[in-house]
PDB file of N, CA and C in Angstrom:
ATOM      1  N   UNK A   1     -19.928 -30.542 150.843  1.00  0.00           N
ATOM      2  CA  UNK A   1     -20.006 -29.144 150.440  1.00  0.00           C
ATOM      3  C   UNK A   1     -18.618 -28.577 150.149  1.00  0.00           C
ATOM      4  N   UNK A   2     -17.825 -28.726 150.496  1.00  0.00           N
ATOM      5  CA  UNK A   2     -16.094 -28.626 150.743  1.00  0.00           C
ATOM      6  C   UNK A   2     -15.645 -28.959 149.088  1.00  0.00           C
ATOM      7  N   UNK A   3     -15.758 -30.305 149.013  1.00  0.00           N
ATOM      8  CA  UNK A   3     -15.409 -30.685 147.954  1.00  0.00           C
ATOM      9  C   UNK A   3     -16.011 -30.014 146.615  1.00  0.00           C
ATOM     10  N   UNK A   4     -17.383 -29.391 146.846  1.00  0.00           N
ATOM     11  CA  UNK A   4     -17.747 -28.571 145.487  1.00  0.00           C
ATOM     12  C   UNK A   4     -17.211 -27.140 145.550  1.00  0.00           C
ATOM     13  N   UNK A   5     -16.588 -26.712 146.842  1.00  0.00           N
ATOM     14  CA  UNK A   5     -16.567 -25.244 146.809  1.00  0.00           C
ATOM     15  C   UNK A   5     -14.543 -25.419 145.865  1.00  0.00           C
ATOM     16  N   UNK A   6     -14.116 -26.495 146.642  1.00  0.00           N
ATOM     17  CA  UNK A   6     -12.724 -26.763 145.873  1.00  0.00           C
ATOM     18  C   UNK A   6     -12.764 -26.885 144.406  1.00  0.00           C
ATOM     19  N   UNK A   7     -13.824 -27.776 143.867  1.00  0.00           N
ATOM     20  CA  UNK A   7     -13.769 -27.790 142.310  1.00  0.00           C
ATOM     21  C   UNK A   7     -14.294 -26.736 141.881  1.00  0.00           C
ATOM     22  N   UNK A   8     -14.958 -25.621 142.294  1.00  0.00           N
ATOM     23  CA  UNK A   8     -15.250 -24.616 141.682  1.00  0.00           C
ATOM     24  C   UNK A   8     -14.025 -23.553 141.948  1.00  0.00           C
ATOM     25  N   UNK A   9     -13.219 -23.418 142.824  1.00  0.00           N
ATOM     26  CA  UNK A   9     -12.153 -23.125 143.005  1.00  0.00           C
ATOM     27  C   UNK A   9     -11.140 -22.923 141.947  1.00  0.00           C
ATOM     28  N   UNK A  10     -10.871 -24.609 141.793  1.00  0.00           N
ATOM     29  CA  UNK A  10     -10.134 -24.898 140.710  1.00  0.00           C
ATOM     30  C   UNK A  10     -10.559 -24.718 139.396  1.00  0.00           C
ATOM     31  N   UNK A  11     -11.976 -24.884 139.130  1.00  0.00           N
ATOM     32  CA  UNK A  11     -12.593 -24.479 138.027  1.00  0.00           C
ATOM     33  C   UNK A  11     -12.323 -22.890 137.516  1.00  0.00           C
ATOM     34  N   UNK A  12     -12.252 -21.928 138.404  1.00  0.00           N
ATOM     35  CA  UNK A  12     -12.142 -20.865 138.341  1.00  0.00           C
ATOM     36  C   UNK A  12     -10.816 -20.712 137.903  1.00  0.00           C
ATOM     37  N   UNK A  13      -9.583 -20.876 138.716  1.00  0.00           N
ATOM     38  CA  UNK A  13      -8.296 -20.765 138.555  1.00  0.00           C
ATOM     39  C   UNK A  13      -8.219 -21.363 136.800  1.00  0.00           C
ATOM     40  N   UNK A  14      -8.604 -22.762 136.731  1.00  0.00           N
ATOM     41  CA  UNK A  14      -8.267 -22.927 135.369  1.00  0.00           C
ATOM     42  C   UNK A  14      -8.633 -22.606 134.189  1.00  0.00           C
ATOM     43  N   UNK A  15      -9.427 -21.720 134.404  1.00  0.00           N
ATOM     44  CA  UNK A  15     -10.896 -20.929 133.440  1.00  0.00           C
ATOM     45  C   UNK A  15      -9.836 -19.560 133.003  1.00  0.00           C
ATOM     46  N   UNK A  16      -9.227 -18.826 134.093  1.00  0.00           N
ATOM     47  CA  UNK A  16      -8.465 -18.095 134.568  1.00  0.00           C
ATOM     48  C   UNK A  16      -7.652 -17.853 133.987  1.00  0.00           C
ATOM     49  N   UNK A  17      -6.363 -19.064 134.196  1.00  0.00           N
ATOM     50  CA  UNK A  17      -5.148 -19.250 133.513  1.00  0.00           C
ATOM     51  C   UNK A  17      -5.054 -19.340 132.009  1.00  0.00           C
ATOM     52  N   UNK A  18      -6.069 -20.307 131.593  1.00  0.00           N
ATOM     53  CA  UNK A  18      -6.724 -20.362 130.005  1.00  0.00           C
ATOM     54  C   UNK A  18      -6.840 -19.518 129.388  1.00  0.00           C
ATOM     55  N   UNK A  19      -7.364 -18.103 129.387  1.00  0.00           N
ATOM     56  CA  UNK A  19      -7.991 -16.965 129.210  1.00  0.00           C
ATOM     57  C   UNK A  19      -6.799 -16.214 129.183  1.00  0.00           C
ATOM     58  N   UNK A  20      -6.114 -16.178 129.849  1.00  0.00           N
ATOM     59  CA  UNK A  20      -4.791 -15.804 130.110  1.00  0.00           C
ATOM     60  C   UNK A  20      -3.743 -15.967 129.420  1.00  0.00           C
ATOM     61  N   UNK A  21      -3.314 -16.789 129.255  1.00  0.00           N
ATOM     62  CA  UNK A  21      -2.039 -17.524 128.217  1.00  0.00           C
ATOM     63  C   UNK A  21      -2.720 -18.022 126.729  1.00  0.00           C
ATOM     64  N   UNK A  22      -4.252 -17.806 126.862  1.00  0.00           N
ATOM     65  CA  UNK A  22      -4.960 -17.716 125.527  1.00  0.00           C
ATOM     66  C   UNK A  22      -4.389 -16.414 124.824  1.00  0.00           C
ATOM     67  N   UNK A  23      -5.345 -15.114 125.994  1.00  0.00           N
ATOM     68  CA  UNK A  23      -4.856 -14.073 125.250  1.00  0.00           C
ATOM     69  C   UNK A  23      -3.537 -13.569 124.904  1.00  0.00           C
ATOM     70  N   UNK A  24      -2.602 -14.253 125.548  1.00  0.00           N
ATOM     71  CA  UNK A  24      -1.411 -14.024 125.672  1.00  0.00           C
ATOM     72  C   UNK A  24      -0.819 -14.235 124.747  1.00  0.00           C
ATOM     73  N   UNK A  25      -0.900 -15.721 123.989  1.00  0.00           N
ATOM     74  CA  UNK A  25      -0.176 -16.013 122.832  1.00  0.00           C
ATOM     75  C   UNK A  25      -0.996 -15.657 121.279  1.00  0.00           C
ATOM     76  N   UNK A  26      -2.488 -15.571 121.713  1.00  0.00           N
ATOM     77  CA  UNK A  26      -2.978 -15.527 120.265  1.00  0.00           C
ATOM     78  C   UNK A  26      -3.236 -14.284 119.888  1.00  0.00           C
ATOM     79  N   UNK A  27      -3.385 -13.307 120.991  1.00  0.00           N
ATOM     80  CA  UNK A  27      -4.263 -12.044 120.691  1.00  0.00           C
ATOM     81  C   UNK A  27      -3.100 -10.740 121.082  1.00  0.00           C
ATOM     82  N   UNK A  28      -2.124 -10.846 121.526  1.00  0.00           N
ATOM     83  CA  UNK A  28      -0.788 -10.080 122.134  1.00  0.00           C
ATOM     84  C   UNK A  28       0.205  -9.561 121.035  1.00  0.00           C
ATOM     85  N   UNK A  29       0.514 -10.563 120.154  1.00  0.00           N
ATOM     86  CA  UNK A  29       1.018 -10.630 118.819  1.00  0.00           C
ATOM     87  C   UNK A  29       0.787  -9.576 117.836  1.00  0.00           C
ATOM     88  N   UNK A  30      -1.016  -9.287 117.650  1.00  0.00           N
ATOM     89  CA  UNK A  30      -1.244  -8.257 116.768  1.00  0.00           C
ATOM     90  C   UNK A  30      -1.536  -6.620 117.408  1.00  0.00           C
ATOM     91  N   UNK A  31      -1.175  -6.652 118.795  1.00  0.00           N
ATOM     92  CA  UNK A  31      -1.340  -5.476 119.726  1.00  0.00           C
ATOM     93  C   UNK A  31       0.189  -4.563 119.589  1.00  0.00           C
ATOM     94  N   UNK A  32       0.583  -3.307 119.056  1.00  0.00           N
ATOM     95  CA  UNK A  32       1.287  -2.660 118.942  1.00  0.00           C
ATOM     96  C   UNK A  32       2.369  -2.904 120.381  1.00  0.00           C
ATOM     97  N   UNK A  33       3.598  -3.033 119.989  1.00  0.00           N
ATOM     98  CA  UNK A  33       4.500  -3.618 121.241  1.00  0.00           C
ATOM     99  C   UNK A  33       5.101  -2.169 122.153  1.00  0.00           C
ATOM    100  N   UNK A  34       4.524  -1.109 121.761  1.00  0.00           N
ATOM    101  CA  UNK A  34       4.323  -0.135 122.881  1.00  0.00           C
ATOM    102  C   UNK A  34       3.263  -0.080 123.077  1.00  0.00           C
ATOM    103  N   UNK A  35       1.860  -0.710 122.923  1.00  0.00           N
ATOM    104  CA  UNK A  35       0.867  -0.702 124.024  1.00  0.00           C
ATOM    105  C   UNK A  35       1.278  -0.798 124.962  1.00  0.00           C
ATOM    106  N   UNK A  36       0.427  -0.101 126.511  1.00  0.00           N
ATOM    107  CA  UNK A  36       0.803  -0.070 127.831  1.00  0.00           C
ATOM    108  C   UNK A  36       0.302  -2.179 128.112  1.00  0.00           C
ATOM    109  N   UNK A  37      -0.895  -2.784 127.325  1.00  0.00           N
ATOM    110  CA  UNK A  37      -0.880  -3.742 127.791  1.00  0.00           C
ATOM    111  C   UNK A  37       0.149  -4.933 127.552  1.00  0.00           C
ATOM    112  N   UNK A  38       0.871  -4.640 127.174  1.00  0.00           N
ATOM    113  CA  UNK A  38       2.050  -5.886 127.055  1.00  0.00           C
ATOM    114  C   UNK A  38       2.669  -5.931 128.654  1.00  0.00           C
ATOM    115  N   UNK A  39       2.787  -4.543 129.524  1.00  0.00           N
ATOM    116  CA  UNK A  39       3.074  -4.692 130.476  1.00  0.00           C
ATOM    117  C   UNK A  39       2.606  -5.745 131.685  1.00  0.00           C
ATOM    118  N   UNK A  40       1.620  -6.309 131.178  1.00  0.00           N
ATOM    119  CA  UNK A  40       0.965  -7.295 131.918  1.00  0.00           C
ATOM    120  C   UNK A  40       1.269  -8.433 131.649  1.00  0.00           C
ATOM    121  N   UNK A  41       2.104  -8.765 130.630  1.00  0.00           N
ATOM    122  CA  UNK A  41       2.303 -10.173 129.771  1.00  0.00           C
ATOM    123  C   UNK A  41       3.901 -10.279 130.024  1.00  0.00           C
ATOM    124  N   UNK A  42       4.175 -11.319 130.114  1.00  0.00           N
ATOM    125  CA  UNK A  42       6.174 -11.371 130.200  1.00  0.00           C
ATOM    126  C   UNK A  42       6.551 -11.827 128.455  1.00  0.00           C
ATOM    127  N   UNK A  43       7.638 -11.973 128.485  1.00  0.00           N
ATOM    128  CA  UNK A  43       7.898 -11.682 127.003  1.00  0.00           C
ATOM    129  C   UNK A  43       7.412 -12.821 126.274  1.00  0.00           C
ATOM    130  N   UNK A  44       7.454 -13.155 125.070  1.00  0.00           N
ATOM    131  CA  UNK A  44       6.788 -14.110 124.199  1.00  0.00           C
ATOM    132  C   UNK A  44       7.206 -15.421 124.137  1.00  0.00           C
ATOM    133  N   UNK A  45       8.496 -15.737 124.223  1.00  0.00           N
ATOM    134  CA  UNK A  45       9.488 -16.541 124.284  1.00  0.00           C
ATOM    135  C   UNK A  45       9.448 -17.587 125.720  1.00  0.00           C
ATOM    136  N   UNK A  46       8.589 -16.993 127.092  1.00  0.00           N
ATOM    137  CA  UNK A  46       8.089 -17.850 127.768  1.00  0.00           C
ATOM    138  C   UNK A  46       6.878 -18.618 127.493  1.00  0.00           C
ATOM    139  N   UNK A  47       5.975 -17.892 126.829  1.00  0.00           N
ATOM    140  CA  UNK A  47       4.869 -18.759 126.277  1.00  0.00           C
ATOM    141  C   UNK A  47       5.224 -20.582 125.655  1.00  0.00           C
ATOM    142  N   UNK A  48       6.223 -20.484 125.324  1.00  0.00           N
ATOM    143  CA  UNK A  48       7.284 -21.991 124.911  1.00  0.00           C
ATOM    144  C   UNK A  48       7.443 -22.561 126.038  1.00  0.00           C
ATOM    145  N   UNK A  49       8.326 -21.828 126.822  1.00  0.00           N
ATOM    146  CA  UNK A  49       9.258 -22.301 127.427  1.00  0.00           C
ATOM    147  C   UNK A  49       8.444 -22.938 129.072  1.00  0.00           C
ATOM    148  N   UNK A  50       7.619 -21.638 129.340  1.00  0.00           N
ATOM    149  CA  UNK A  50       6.468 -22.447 130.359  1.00  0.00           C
ATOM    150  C   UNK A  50       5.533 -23.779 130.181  1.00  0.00           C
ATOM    151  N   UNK A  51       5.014 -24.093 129.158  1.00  0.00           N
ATOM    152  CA  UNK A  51       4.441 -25.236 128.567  1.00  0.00           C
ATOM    153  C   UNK A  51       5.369 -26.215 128.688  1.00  0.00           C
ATOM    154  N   UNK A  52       6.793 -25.947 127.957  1.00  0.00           N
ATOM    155  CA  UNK A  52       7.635 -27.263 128.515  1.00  0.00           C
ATOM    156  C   UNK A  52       8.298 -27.726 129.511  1.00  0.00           C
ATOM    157  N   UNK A  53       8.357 -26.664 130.314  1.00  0.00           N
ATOM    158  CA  UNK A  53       9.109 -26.836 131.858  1.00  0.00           C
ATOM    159  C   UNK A  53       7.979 -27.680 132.133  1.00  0.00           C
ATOM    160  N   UNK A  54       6.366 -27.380 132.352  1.00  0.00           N
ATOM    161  CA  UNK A  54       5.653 -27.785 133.225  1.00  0.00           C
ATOM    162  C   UNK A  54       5.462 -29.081 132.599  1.00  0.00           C
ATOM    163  N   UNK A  55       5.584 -29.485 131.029  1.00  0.00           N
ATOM    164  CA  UNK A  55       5.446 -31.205 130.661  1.00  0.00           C
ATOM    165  C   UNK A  55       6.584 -31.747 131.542  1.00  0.00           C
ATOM    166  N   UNK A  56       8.018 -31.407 131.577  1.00  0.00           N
ATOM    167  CA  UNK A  56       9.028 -31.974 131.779  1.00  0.00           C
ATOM    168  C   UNK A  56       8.748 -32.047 133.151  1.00  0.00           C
ATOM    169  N   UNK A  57       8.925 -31.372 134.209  1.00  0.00           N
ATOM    170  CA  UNK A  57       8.409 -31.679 135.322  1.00  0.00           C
ATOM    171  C   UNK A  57       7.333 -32.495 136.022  1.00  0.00           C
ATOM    172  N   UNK A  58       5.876 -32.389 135.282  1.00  0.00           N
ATOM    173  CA  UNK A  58       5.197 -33.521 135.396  1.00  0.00           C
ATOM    174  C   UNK A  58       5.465 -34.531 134.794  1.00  0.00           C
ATOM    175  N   UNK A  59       5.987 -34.839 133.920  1.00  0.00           N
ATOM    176  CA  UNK A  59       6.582 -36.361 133.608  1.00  0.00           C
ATOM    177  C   UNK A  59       7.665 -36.685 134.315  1.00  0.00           C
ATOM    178  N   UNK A  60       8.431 -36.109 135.023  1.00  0.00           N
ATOM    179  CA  UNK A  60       9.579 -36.775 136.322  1.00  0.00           C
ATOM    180  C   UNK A  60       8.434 -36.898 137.149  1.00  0.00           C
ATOM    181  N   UNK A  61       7.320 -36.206 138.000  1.00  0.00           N
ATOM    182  CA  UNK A  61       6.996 -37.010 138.811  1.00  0.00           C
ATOM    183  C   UNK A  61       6.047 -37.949 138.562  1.00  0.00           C
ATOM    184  N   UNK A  62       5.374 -38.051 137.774  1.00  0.00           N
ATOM    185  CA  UNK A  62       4.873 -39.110 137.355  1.00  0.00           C
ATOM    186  C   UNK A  62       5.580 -40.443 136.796  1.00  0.00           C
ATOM    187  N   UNK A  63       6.451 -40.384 136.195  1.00  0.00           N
ATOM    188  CA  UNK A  63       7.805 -41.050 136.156  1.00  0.00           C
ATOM    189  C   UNK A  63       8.134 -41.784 137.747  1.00  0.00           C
ATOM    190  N   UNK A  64       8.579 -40.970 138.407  1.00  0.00           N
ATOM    191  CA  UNK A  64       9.075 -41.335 139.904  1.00  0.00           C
ATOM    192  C   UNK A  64       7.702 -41.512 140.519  1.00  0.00           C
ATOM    193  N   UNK A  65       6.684 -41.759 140.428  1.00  0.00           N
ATOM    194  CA  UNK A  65       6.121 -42.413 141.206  1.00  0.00           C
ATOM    195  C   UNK A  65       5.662 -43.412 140.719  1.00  0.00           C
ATOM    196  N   UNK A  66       5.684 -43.876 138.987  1.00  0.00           N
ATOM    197  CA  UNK A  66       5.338 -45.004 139.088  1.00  0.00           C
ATOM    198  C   UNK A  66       6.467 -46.312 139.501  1.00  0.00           C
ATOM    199  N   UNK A  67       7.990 -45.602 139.094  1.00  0.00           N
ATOM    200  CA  UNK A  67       8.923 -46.308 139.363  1.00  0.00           C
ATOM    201  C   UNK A  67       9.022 -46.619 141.376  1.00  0.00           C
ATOM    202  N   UNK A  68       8.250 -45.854 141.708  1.00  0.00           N
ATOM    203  CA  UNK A  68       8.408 -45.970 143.285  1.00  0.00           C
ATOM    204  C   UNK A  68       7.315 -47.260 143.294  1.00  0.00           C
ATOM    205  N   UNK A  69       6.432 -47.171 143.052  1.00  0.00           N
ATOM    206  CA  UNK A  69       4.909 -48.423 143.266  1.00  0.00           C
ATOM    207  C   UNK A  69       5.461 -49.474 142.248  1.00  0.00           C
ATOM    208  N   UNK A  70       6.556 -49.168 141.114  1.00  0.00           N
ATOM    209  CA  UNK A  70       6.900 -50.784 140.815  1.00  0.00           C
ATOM    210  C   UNK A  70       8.135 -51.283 141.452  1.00  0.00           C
ATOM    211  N   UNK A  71       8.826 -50.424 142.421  1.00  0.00           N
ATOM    212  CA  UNK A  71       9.804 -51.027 142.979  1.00  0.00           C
ATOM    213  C   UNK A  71       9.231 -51.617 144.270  1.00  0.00           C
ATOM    214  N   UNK A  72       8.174 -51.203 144.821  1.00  0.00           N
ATOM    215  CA  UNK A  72       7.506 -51.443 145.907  1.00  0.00           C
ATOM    216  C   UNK A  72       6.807 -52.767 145.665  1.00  0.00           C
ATOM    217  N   UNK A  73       5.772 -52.777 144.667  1.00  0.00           N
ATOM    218  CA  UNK A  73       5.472 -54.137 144.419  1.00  0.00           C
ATOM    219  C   UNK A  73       5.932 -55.251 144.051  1.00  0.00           C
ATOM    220  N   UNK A  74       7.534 -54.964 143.450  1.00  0.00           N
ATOM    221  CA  UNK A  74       8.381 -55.778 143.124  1.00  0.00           C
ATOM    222  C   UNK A  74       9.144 -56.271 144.528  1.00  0.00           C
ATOM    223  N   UNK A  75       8.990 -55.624 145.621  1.00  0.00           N
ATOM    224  CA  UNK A  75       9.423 -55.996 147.127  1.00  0.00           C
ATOM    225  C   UNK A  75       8.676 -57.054 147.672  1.00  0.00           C
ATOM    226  N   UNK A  76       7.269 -56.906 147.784  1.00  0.00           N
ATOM    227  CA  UNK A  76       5.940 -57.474 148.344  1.00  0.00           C
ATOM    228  C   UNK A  76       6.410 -59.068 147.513  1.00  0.00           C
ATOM    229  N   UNK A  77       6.273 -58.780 146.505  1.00  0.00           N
ATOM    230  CA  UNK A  77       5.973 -60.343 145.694  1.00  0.00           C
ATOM    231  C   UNK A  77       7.450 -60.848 145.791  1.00  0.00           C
ATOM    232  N   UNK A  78       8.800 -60.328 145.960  1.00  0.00           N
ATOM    233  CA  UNK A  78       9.723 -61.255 146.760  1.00  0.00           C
ATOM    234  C   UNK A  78       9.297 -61.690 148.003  1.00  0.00           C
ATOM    235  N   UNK A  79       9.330 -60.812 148.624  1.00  0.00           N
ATOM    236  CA  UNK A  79       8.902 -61.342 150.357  1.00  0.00           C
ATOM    237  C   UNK A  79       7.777 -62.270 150.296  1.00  0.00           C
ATOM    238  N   UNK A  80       6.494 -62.517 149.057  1.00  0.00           N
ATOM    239  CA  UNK A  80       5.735 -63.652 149.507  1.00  0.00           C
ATOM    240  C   UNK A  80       6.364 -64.486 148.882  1.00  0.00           C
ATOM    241  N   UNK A  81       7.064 -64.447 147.822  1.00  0.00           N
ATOM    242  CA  UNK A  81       7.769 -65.646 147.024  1.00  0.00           C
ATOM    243  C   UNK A  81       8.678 -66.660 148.415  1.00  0.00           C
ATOM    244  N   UNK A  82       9.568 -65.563 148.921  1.00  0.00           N
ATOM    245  CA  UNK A  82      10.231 -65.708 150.153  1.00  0.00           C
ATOM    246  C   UNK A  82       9.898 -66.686 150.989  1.00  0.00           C
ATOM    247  N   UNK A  83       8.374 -66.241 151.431  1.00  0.00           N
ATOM    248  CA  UNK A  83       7.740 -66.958 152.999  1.00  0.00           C
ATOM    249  C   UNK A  83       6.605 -68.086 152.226  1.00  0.00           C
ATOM    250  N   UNK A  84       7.032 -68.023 150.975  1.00  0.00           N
ATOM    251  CA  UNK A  84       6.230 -69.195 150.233  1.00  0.00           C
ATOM    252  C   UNK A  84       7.198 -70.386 150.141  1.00  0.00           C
ATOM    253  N   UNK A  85       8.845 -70.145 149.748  1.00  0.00           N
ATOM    254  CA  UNK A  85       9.426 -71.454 149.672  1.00  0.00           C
ATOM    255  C   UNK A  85       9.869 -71.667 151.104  1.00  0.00           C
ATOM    256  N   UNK A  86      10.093 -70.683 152.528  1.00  0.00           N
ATOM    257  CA  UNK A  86      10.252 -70.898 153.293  1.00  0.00           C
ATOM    258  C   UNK A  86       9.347 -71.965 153.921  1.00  0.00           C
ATOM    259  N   UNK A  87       7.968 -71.790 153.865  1.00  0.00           N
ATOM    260  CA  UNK A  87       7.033 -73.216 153.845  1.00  0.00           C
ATOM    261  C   UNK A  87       7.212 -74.233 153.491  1.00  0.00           C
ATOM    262  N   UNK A  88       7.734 -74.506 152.634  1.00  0.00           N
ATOM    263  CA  UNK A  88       7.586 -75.849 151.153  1.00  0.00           C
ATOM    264  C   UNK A  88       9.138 -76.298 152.166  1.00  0.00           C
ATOM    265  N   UNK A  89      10.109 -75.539 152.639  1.00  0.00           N
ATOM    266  CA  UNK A  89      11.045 -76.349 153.080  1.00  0.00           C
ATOM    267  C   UNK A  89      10.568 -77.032 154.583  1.00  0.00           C
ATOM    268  N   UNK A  90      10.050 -76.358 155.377  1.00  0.00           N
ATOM    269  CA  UNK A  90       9.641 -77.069 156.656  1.00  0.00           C
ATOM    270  C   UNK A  90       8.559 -78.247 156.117  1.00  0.00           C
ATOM    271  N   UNK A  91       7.642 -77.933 155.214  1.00  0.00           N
ATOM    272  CA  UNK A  91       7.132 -79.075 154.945  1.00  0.00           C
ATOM    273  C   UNK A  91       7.654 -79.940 154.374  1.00  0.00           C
TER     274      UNK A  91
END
């Protein structure tokens, strides 16, 4: 039950945000720039700049974690390589 109340959660939030930075960039533009609603919107020029912070940031950690699980598995398969010729010499 937990787990559906979280994806609807998140469903919501991202339904949310969408709607949001939808109206923000497509529908803000043709709204007179002394409307009181621009006050709700930050200036236009983040609409860019948020989209690419958040690629650039998720690609470092996704980046760093795959480089973490191939340096890790590149450990494992020395150490059996390791205790594999360590065998072959006692035998």
């Amino acid at each position: 039950m937990l787990d559906k109340l979280v994806g609807l959660a998140m469903l919501i939030v991202a339904t949310t945000v969408f709607l949001y930075y939808t109206t923000w960039t497509l529908l803000m533009p043709f709204v007179d720039s002394d409307h009181p609603l621009h006050a709700y919107f930050p200036p236009r020029v983040w609409a860019i700049r948020i989209p690419v912070i958040l690629i650039l940031i998720g690609s470092a950690v996704v980046g760093s974690f795959l480089s973490v699980v191939m340096i890790r598995s590149n450990r494992k398969k020395a150490a059996k390589a390791k205790a594999a010729d360590k065998g072959k010499k006692k035998a």
